[in-house]
PDB file of N, CA and C in Angstrom:
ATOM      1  N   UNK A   1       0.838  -1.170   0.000  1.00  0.00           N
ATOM      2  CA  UNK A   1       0.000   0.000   0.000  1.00  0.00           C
ATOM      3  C   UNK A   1       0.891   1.244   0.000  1.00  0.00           C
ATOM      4  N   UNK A   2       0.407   2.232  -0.606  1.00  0.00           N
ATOM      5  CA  UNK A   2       1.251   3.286  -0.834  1.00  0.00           C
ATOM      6  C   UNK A   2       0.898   4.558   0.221  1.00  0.00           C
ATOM      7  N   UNK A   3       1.771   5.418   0.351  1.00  0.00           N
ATOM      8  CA  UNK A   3       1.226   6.031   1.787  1.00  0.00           C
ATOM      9  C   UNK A   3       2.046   7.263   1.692  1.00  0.00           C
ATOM     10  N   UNK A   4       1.562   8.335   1.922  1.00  0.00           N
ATOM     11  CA  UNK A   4       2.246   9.625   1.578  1.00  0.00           C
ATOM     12  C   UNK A   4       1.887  10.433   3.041  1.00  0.00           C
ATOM     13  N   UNK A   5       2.388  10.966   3.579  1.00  0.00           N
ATOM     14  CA  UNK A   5       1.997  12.069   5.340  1.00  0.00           C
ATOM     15  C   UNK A   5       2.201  13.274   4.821  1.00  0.00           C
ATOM     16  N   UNK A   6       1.676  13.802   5.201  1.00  0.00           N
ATOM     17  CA  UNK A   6       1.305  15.386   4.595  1.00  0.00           C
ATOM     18  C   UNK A   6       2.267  15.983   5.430  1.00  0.00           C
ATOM     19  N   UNK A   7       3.435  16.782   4.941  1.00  0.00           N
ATOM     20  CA  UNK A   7       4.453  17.920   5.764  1.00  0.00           C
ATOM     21  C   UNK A   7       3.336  18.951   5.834  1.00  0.00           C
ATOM     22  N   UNK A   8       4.512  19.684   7.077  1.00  0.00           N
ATOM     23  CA  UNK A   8       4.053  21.162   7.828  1.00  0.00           C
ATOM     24  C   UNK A   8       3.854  22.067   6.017  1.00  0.00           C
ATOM     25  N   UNK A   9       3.029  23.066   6.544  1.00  0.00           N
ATOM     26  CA  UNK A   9       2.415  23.837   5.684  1.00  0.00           C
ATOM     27  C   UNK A   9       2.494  23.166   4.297  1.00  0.00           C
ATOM     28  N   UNK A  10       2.036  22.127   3.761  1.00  0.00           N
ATOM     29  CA  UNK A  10       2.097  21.648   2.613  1.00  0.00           C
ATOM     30  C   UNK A  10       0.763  21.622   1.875  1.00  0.00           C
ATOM     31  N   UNK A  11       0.283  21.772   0.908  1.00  0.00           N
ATOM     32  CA  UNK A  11      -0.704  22.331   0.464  1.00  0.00           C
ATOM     33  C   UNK A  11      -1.550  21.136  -0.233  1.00  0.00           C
ATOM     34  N   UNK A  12      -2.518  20.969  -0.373  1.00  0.00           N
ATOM     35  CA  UNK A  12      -3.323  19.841  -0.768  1.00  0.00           C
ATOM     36  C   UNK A  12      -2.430  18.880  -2.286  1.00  0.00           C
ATOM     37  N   UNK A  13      -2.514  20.457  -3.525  1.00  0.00           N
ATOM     38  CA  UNK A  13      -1.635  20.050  -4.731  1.00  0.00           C
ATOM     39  C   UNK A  13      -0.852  19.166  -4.210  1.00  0.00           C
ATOM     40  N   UNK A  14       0.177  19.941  -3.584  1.00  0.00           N
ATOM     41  CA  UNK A  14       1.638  19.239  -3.608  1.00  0.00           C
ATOM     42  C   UNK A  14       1.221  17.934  -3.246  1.00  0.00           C
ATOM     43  N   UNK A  15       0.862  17.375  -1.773  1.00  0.00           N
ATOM     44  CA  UNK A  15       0.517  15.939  -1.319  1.00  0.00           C
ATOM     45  C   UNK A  15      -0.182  15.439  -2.474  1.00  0.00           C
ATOM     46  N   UNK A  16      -0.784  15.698  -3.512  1.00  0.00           N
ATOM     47  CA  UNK A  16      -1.721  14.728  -4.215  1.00  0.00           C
ATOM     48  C   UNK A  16      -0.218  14.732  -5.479  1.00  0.00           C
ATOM     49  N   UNK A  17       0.163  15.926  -5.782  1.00  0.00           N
ATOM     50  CA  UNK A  17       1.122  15.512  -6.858  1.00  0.00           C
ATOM     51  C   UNK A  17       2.139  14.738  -6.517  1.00  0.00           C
ATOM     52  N   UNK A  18       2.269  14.793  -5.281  1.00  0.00           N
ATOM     53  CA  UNK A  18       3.850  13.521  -4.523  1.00  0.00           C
ATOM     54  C   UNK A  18       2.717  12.159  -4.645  1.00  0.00           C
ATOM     55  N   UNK A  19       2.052  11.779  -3.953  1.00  0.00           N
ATOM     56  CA  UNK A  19       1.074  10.673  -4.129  1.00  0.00           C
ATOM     57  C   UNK A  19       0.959  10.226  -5.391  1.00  0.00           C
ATOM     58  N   UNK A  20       0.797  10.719  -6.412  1.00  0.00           N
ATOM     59  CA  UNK A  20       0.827  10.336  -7.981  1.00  0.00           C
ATOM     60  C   UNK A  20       2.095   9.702  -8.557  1.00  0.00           C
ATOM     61  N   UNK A  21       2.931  10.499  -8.115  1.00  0.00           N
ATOM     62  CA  UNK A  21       4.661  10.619  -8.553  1.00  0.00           C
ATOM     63  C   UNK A  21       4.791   9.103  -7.947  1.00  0.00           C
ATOM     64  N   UNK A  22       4.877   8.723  -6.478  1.00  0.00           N
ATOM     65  CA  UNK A  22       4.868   7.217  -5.830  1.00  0.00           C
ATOM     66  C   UNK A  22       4.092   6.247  -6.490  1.00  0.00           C
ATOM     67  N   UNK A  23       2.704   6.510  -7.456  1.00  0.00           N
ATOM     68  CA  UNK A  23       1.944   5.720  -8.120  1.00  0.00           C
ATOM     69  C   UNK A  23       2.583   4.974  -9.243  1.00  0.00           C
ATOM     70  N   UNK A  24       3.019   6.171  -9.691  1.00  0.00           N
ATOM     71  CA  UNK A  24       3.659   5.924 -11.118  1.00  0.00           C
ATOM     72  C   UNK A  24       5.058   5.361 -10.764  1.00  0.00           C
ATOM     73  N   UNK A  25       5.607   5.766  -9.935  1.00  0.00           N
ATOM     74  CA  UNK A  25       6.755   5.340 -10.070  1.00  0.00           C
ATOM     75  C   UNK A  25       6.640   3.775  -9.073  1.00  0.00           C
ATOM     76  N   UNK A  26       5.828   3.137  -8.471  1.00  0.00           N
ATOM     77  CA  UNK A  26       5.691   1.789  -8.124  1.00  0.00           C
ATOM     78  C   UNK A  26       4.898   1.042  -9.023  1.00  0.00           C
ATOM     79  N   UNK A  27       4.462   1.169 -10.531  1.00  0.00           N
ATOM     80  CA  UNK A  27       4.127   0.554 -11.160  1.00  0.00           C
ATOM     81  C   UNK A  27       2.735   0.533 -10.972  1.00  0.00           C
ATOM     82  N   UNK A  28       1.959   0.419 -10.280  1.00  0.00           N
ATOM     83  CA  UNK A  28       0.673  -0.085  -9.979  1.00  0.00           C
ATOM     84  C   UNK A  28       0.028  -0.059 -10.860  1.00  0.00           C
ATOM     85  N   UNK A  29      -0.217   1.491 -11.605  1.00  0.00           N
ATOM     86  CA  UNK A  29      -1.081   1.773 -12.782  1.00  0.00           C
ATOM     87  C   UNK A  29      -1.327   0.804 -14.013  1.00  0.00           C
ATOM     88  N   UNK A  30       0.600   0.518 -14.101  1.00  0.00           N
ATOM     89  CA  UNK A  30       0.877  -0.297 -15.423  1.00  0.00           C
ATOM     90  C   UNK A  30       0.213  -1.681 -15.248  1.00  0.00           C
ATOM     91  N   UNK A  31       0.815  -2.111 -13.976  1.00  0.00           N
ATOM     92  CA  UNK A  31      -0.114  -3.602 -13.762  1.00  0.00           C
ATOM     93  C   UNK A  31      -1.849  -4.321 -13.648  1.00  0.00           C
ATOM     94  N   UNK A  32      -2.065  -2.828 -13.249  1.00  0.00           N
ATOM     95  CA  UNK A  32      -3.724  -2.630 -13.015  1.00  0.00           C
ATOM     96  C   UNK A  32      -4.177  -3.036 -14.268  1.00  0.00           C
ATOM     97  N   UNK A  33      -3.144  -2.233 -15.176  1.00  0.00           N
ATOM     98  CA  UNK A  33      -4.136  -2.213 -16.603  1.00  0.00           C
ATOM     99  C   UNK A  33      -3.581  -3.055 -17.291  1.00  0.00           C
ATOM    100  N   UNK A  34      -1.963  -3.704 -17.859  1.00  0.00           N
ATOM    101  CA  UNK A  34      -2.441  -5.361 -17.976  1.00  0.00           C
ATOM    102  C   UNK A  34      -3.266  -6.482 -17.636  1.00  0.00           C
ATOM    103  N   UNK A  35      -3.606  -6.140 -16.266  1.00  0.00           N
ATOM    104  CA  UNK A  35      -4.454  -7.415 -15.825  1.00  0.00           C
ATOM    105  C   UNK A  35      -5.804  -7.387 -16.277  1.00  0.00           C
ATOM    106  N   UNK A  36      -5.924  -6.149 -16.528  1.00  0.00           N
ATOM    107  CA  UNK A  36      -7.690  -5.600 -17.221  1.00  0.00           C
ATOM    108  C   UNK A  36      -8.134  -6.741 -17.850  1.00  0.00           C
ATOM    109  N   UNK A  37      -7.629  -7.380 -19.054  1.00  0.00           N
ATOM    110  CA  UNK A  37      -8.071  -8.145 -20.327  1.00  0.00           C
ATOM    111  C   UNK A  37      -7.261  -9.082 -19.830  1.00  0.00           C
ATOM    112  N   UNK A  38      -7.294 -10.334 -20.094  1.00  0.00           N
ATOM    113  CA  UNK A  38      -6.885 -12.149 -20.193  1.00  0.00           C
ATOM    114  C   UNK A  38      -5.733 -11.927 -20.883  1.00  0.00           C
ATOM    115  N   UNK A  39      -4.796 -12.383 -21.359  1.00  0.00           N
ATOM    116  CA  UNK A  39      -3.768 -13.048 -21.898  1.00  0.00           C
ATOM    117  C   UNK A  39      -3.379 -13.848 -21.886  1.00  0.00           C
ATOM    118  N   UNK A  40      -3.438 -14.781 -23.030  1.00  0.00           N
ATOM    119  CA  UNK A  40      -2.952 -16.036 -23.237  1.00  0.00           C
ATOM    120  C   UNK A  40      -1.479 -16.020 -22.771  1.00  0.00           C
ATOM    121  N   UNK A  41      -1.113 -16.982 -21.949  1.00  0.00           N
ATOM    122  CA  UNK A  41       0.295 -17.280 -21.530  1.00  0.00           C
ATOM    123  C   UNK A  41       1.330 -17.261 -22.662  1.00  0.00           C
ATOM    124  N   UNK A  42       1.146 -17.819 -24.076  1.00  0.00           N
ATOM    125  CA  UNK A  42       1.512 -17.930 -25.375  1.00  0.00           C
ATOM    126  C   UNK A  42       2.266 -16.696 -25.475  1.00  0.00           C
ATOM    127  N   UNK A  43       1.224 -15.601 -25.030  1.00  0.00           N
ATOM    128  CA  UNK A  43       1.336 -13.888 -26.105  1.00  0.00           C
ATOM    129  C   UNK A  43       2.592 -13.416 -24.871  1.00  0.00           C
ATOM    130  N   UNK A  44       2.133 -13.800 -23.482  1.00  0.00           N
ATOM    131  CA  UNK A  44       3.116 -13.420 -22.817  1.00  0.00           C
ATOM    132  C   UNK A  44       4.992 -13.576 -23.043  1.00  0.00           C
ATOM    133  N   UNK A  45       4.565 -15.049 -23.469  1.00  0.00           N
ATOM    134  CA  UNK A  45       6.392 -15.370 -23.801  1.00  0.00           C
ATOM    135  C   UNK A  45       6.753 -14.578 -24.997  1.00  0.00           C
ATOM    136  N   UNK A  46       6.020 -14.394 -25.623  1.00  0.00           N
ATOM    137  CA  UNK A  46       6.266 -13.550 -26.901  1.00  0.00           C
ATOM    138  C   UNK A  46       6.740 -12.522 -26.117  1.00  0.00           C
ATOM    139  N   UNK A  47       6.039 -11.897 -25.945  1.00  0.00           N
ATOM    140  CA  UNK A  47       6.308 -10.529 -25.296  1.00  0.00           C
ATOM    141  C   UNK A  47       7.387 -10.666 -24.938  1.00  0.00           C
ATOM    142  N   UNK A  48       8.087 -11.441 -23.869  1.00  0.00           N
ATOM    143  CA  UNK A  48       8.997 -11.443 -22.610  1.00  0.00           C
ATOM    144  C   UNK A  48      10.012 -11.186 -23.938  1.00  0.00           C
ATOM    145  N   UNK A  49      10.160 -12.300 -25.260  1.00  0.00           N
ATOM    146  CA  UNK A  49      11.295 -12.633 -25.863  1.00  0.00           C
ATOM    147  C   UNK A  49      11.419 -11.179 -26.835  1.00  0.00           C
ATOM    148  N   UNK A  50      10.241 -10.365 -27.215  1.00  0.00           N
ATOM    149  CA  UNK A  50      10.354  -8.810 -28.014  1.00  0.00           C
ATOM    150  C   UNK A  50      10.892  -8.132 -27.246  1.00  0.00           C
ATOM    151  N   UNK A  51      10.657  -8.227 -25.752  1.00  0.00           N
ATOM    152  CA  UNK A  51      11.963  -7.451 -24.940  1.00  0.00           C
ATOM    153  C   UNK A  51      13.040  -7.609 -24.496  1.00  0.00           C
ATOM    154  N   UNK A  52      13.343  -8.814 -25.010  1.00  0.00           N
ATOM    155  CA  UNK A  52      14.580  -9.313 -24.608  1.00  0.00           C
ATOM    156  C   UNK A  52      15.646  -8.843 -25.735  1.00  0.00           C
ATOM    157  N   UNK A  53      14.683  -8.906 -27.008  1.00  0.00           N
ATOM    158  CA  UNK A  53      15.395  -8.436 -28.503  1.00  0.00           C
ATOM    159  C   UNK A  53      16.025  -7.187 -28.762  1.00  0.00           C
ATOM    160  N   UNK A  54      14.648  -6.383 -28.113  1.00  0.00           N
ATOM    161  CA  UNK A  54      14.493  -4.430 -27.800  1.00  0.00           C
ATOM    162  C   UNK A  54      15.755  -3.961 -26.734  1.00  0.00           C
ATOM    163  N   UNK A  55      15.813  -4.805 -25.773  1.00  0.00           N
ATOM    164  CA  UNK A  55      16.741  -3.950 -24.793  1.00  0.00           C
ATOM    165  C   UNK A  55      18.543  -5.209 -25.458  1.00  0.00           C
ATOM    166  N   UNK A  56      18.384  -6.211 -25.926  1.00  0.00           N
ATOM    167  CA  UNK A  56      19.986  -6.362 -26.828  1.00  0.00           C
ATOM    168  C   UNK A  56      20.403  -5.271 -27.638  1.00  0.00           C
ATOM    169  N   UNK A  57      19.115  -5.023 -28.601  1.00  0.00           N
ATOM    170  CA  UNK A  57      19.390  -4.433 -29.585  1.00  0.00           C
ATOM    171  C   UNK A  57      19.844  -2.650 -29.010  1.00  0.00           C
ATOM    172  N   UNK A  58      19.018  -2.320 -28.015  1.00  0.00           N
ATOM    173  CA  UNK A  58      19.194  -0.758 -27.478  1.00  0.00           C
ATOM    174  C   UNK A  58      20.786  -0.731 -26.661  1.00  0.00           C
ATOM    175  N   UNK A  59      21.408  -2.144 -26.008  1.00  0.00           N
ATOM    176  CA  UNK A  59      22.343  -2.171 -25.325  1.00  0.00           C
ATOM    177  C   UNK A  59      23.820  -2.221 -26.663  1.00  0.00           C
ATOM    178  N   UNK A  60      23.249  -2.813 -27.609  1.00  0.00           N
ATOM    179  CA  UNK A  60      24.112  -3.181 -28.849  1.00  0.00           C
ATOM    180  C   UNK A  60      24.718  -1.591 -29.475  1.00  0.00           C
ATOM    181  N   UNK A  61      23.176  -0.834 -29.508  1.00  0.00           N
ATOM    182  CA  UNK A  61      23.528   0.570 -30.302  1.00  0.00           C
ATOM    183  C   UNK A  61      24.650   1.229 -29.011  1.00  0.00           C
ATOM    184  N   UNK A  62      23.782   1.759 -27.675  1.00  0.00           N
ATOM    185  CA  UNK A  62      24.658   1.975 -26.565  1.00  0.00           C
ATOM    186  C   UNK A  62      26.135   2.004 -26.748  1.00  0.00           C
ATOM    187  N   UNK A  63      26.819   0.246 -27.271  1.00  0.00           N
ATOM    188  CA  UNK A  63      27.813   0.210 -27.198  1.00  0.00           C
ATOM    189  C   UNK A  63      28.420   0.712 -28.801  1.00  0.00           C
ATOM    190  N   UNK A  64      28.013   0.613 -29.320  1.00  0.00           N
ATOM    191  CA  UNK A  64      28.405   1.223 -30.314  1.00  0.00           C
ATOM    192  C   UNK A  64      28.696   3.102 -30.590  1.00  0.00           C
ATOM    193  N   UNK A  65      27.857   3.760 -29.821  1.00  0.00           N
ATOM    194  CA  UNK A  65      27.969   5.111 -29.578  1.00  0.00           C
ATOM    195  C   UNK A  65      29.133   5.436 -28.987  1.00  0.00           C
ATOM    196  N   UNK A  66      29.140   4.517 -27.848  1.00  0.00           N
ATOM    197  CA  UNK A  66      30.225   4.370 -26.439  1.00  0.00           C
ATOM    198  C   UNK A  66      31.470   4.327 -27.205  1.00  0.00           C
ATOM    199  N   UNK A  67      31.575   3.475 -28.234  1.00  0.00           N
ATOM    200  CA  UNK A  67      33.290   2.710 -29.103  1.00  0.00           C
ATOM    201  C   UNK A  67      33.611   4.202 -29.930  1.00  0.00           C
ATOM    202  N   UNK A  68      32.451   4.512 -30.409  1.00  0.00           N
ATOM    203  CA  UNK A  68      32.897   5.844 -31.626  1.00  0.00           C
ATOM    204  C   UNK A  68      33.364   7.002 -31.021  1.00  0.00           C
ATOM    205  N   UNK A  69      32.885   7.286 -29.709  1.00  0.00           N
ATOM    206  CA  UNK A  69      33.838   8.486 -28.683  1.00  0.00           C
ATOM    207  C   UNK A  69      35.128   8.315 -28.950  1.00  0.00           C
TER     208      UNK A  69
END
């Protein structure tokens, strides 16, 4: 559970915009809304293996930028 305490003179905004910022940044949102719809276990491994491709391929360019300095 996520949990934010309101500091001295802190103004409603701010506590709701720090509260959001902890939302987003613990994922919740993202997971909420995968779980929305079913997925075949199938589509999942797919998935897992398109990101496995996406972040070689982004670590591949990386090093390549890195060598041409």
């Amino acid at each position: 559970m996520l949990q934010v305490i309101r500091k001295d003179d802190e103004s409603v905004e701010n506590l709701i915009r720090r509260f959001n910022k902890k939302v987003i940044q613990s994922g919740v949102l993202t997971t909420a809304r995968q779980k929305k719809y079913f997925v075949k276990p199938i589509s999942k491994t797919e998935a897992r293996e398109v990101a496995i491709r996406k972040r070689a391929r982004k670590e591949q360019k990386m090093r390549e930028l890195m060598g041409n300095r």
